[in-house]
Every structure is written in structure tokens, then in C-alpha cells.
PDB file of N, CA and C in Angstrom:
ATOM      1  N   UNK A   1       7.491  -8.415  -0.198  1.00  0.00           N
ATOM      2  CA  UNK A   1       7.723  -7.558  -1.342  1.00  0.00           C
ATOM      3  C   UNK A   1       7.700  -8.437  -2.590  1.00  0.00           C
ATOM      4  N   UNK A   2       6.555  -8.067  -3.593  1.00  0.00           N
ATOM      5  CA  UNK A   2       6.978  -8.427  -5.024  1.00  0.00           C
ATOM      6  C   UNK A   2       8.427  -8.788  -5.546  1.00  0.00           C
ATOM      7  N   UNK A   3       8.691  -9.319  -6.509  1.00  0.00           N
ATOM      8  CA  UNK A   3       9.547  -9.214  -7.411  1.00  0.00           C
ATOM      9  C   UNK A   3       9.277  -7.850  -8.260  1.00  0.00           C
ATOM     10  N   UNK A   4       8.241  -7.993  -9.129  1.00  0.00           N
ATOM     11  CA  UNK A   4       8.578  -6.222  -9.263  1.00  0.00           C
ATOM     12  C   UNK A   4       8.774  -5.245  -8.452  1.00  0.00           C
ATOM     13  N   UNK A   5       7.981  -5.293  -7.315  1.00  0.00           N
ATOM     14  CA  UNK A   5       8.242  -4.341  -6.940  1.00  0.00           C
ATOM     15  C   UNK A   5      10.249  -3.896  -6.012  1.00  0.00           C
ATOM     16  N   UNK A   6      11.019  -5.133  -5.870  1.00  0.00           N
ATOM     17  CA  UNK A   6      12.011  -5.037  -5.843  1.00  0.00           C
ATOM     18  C   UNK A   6      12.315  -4.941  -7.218  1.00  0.00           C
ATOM     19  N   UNK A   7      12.392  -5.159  -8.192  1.00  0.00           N
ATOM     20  CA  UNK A   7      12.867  -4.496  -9.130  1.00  0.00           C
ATOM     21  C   UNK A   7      13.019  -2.926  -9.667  1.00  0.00           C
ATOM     22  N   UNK A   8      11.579  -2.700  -9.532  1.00  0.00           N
ATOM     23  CA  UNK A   8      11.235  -1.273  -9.314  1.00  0.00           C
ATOM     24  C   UNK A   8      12.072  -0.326  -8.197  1.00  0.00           C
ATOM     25  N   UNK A   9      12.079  -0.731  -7.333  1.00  0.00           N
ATOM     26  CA  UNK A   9      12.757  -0.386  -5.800  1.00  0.00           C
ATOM     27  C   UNK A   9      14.002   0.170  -5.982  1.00  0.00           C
ATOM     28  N   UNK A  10      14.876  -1.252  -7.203  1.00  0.00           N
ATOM     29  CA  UNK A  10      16.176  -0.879  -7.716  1.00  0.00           C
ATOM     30  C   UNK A  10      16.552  -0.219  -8.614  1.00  0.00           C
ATOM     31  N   UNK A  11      15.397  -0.266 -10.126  1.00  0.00           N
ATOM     32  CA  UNK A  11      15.568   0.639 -10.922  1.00  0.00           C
ATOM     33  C   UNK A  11      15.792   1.951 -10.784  1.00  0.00           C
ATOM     34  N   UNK A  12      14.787   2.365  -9.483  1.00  0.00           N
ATOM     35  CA  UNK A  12      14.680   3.817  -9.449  1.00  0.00           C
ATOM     36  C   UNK A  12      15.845   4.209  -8.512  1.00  0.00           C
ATOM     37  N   UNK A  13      16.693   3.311  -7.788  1.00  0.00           N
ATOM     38  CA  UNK A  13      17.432   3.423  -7.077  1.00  0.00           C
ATOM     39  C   UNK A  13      17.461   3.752  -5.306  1.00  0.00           C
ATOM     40  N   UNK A  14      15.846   3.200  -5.179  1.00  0.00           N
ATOM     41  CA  UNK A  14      15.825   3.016  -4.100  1.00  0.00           C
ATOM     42  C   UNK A  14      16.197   1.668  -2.965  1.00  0.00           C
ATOM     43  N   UNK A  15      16.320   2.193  -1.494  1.00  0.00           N
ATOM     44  CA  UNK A  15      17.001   0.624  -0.879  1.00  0.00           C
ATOM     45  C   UNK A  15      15.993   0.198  -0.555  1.00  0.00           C
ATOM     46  N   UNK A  16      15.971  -0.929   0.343  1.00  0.00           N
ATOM     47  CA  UNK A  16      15.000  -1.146   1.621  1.00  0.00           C
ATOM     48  C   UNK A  16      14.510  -0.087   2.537  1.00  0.00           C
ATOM     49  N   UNK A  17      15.450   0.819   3.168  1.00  0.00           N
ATOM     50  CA  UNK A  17      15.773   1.741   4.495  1.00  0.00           C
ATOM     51  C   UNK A  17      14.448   2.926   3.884  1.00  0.00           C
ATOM     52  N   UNK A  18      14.675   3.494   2.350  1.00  0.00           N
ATOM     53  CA  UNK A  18      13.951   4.364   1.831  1.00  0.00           C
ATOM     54  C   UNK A  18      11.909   3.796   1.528  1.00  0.00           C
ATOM     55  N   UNK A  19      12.279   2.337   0.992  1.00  0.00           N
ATOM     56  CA  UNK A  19      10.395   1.958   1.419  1.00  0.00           C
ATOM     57  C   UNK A  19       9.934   1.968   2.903  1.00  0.00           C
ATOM     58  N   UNK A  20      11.124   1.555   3.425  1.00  0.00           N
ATOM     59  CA  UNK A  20      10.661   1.295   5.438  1.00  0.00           C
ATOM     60  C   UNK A  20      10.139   2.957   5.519  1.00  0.00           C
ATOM     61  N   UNK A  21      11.314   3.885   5.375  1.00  0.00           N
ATOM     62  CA  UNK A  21      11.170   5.000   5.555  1.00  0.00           C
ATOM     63  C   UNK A  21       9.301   5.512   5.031  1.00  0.00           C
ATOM     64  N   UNK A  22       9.231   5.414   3.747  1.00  0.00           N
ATOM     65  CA  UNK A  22       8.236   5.974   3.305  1.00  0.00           C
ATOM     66  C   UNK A  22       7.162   5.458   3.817  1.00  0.00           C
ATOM     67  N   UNK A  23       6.804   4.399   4.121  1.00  0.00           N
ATOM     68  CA  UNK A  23       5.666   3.587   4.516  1.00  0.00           C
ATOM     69  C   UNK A  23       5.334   4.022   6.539  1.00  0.00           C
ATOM     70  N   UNK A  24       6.366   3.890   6.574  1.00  0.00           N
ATOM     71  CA  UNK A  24       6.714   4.495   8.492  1.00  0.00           C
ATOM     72  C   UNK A  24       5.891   6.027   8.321  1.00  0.00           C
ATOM     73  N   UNK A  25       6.290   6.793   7.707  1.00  0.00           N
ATOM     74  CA  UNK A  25       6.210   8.464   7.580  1.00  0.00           C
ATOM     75  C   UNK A  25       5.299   9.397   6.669  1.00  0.00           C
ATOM     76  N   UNK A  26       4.966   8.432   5.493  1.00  0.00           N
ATOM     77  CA  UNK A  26       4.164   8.586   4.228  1.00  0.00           C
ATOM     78  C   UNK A  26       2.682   8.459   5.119  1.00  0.00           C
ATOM     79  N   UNK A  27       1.944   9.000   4.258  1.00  0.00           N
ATOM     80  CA  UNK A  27       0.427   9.107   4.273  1.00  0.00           C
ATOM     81  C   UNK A  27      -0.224   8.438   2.916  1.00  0.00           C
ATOM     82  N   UNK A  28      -1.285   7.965   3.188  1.00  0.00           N
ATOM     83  CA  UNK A  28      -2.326   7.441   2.292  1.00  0.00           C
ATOM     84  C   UNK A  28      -2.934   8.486   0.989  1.00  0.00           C
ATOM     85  N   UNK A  29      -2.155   8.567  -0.407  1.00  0.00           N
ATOM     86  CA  UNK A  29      -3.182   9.232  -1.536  1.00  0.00           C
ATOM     87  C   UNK A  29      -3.911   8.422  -2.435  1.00  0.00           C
ATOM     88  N   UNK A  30      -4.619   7.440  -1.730  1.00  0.00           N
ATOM     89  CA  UNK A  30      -5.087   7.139  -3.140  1.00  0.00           C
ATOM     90  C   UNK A  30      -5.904   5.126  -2.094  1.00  0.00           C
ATOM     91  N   UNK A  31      -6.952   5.069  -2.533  1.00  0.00           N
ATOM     92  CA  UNK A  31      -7.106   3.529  -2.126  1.00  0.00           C
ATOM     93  C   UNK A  31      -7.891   2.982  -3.377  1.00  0.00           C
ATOM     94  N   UNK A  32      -7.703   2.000  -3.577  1.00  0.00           N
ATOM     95  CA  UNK A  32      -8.375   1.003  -5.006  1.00  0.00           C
ATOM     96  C   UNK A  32      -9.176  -0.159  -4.520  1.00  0.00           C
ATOM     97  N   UNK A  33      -9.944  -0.510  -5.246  1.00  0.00           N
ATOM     98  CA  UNK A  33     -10.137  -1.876  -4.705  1.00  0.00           C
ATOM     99  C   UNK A  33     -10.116  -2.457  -6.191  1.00  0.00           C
ATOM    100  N   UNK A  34      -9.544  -3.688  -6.606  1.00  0.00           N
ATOM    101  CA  UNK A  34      -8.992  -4.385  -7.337  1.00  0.00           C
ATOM    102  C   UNK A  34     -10.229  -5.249  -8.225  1.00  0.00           C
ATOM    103  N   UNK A  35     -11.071  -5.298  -9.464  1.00  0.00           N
ATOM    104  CA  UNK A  35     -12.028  -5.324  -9.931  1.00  0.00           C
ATOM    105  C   UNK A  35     -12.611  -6.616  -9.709  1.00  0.00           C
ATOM    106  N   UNK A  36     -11.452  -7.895 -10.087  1.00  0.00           N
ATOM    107  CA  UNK A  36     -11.494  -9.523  -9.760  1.00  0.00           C
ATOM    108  C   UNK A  36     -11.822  -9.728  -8.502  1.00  0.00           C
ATOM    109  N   UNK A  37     -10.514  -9.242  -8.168  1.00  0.00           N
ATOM    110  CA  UNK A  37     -10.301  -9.766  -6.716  1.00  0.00           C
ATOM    111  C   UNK A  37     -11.213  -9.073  -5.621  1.00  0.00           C
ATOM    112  N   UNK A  38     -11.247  -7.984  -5.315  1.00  0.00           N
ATOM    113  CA  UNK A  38     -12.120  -7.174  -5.086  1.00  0.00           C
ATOM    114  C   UNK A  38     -11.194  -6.747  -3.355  1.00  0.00           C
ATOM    115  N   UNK A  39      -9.732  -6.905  -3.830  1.00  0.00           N
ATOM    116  CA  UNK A  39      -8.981  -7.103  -2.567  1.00  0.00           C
ATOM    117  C   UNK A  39      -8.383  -5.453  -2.755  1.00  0.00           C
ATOM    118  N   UNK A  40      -8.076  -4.414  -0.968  1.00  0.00           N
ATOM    119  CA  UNK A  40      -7.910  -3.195  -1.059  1.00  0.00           C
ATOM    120  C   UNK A  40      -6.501  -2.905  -1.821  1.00  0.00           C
ATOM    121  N   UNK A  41      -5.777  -2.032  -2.242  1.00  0.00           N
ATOM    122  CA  UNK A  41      -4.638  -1.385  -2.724  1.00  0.00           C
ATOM    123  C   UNK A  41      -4.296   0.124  -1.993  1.00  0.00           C
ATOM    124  N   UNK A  42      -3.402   0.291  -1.537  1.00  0.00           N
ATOM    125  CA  UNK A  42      -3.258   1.491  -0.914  1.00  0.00           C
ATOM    126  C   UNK A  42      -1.716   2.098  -1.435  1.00  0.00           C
ATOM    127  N   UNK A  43      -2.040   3.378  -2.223  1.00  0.00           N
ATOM    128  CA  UNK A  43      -0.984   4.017  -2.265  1.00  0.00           C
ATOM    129  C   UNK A  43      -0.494   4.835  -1.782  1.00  0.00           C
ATOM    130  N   UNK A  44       1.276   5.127  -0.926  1.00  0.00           N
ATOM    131  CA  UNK A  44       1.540   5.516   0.337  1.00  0.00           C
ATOM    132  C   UNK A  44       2.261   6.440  -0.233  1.00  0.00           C
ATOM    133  N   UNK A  45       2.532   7.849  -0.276  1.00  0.00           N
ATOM    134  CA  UNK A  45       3.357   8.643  -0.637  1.00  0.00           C
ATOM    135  C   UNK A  45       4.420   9.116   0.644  1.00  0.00           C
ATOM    136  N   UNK A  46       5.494   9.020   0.193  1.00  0.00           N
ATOM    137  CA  UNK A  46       6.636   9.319   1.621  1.00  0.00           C
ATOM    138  C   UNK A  46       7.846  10.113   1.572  1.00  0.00           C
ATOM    139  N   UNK A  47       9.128   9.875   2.690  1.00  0.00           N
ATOM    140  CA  UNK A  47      10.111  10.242   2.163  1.00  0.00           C
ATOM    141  C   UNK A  47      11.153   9.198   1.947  1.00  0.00           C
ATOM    142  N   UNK A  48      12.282   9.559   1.475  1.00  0.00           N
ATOM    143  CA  UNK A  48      13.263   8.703   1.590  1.00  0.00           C
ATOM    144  C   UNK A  48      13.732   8.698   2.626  1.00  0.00           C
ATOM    145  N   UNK A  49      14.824   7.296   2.720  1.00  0.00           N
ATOM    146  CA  UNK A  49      15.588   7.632   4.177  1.00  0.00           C
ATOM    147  C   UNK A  49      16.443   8.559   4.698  1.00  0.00           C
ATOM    148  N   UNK A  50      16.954   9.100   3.176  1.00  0.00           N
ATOM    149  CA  UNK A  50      18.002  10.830   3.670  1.00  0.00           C
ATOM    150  C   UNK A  50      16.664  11.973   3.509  1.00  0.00           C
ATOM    151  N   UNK A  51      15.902  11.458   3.122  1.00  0.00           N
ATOM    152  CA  UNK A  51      14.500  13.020   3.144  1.00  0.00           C
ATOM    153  C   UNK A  51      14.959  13.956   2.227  1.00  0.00           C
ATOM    154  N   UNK A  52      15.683  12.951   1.029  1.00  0.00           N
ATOM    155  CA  UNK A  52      15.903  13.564  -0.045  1.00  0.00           C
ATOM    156  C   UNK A  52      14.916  13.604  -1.365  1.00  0.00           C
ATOM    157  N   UNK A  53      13.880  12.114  -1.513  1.00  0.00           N
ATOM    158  CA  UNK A  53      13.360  12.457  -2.851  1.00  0.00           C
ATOM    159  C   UNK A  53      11.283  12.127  -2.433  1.00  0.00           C
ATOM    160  N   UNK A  54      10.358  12.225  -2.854  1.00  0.00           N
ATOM    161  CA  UNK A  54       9.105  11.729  -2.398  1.00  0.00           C
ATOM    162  C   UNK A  54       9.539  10.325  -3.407  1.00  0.00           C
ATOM    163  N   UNK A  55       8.754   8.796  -2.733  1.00  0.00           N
ATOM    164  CA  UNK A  55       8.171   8.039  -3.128  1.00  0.00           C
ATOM    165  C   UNK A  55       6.905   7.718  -3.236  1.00  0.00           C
ATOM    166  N   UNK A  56       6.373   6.729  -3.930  1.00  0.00           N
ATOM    167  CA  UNK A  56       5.097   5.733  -3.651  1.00  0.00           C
ATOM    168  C   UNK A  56       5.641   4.501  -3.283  1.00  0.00           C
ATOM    169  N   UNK A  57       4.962   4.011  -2.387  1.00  0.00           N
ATOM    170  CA  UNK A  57       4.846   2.647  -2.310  1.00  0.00           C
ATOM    171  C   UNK A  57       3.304   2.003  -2.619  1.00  0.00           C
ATOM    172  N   UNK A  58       2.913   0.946  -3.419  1.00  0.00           N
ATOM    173  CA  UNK A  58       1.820   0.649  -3.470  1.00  0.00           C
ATOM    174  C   UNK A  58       1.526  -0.843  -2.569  1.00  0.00           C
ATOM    175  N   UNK A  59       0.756  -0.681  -1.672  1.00  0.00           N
ATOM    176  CA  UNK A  59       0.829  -2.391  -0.748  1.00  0.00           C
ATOM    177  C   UNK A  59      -0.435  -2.990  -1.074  1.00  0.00           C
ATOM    178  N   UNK A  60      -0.851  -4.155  -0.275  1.00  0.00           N
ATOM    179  CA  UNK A  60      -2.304  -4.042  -0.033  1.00  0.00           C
ATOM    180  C   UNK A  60      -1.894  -5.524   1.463  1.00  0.00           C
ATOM    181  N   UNK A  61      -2.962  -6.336   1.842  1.00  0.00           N
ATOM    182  CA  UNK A  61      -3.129  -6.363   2.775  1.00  0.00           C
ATOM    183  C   UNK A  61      -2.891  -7.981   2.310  1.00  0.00           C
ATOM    184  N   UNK A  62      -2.098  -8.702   2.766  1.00  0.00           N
ATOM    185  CA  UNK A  62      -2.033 -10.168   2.086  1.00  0.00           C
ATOM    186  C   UNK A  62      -3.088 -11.168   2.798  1.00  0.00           C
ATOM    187  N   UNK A  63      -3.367 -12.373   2.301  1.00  0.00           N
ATOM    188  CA  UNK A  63      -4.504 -13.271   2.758  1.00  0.00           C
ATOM    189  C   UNK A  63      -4.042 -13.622   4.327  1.00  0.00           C
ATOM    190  N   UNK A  64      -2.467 -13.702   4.966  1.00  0.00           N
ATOM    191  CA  UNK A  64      -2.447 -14.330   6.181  1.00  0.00           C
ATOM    192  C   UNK A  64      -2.583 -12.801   7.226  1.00  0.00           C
ATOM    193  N   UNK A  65      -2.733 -11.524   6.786  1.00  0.00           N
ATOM    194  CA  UNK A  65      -2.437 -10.663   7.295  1.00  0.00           C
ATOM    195  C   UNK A  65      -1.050  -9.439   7.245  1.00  0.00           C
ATOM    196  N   UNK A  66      -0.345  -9.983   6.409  1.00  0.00           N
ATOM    197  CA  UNK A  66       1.029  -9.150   6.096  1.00  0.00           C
ATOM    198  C   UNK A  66       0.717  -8.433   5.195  1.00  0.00           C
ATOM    199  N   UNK A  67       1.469  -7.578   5.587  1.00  0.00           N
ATOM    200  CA  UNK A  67       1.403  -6.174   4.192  1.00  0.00           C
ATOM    201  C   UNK A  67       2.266  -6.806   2.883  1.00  0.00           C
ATOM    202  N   UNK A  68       2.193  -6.544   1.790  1.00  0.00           N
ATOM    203  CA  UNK A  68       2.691  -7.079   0.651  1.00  0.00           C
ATOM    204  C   UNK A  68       2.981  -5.533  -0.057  1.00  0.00           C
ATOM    205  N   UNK A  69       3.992  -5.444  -0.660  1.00  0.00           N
ATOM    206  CA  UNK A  69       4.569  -3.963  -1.152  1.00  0.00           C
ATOM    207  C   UNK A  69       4.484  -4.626  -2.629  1.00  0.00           C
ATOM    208  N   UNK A  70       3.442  -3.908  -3.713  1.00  0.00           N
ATOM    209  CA  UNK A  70       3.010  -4.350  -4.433  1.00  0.00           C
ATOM    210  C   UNK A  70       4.816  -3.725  -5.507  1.00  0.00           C
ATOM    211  N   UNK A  71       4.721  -2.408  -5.457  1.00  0.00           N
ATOM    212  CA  UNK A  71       5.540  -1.644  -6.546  1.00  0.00           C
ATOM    213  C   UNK A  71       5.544  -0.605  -5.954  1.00  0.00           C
ATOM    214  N   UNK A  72       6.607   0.391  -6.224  1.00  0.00           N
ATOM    215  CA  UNK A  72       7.443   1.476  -5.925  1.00  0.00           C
ATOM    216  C   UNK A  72       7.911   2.585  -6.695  1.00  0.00           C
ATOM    217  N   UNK A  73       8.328   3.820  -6.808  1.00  0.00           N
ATOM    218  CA  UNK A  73       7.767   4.264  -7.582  1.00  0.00           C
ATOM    219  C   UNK A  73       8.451   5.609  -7.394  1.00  0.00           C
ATOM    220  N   UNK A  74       9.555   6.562  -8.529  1.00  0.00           N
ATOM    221  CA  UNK A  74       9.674   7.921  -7.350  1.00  0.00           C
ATOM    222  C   UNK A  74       8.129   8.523  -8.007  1.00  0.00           C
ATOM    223  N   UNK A  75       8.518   9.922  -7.099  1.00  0.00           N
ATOM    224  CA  UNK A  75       6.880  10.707  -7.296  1.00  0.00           C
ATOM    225  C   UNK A  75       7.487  12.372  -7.698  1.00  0.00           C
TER     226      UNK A  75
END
């Protein structure tokens, strides 16, 4: 996870439990590919962990293979 995007995570007042949640349960709206880099972006729309509010999570796919949670987001 970013630093923004833990920042973001907290601003909006989401935890950890609520990105796990959304990313586990969420579906794919949206894919980018990044103009420089030319590396994918995928934005995940979900729920929270009480299945109280929709999020985004935005990831993409890091160079060793790990997902990287770019920023977060309610929806």
C-alpha cells in the first residue's frame, strides 16, 4: 500500500478490514494503462467490511508480482 493511499484509506475513514473487504468482493470498473509507464491500473469498486458504504480501491500489478493499492476512495 502507498503512503497515499493509506492516507486516503484514513481520511475517508476507512481500515485495512474495509480495502481487504472491497478488493476480496468488489468487481473491476474501470482499467488504465498509465501513458509513461505503460504499466495496467485497475479500479475495484466494493463493499466495506460492515457492507455499510461502496469503495474504490485503485491497484495495479507491482514489478516483483504483488498487488500495490495505489489510493482509495469512498464512491
Amino acid at each position: 500500500m502507498t503512503l497515499h493511499a493509506e492516507e486516503e484509506m484514513e481520511q475517508d475513514g476507512f481500515s485495512i478490514f474495509d480495502v481487504e473487504n472491497s478488493l476480496l468482493t468488489g468487481t473491476i470498473i474501470s482499467r488504465q494503462t498509465d501513458r509513461r509507464s505503460r504499466e495496467r491500473k485497475y479500479a475495484i469498486r466494493g463493499r466495506s467490511a460492515d457492507d455499510s458504504v461502496d469503495l474504490v480501491v485503485v491497484v495495479k500489478l507491482g514489478l516483483i508480482g504483488l498487488l500495490v493499492i495505489l489510493t482509495v476512495y469512498a464512491d
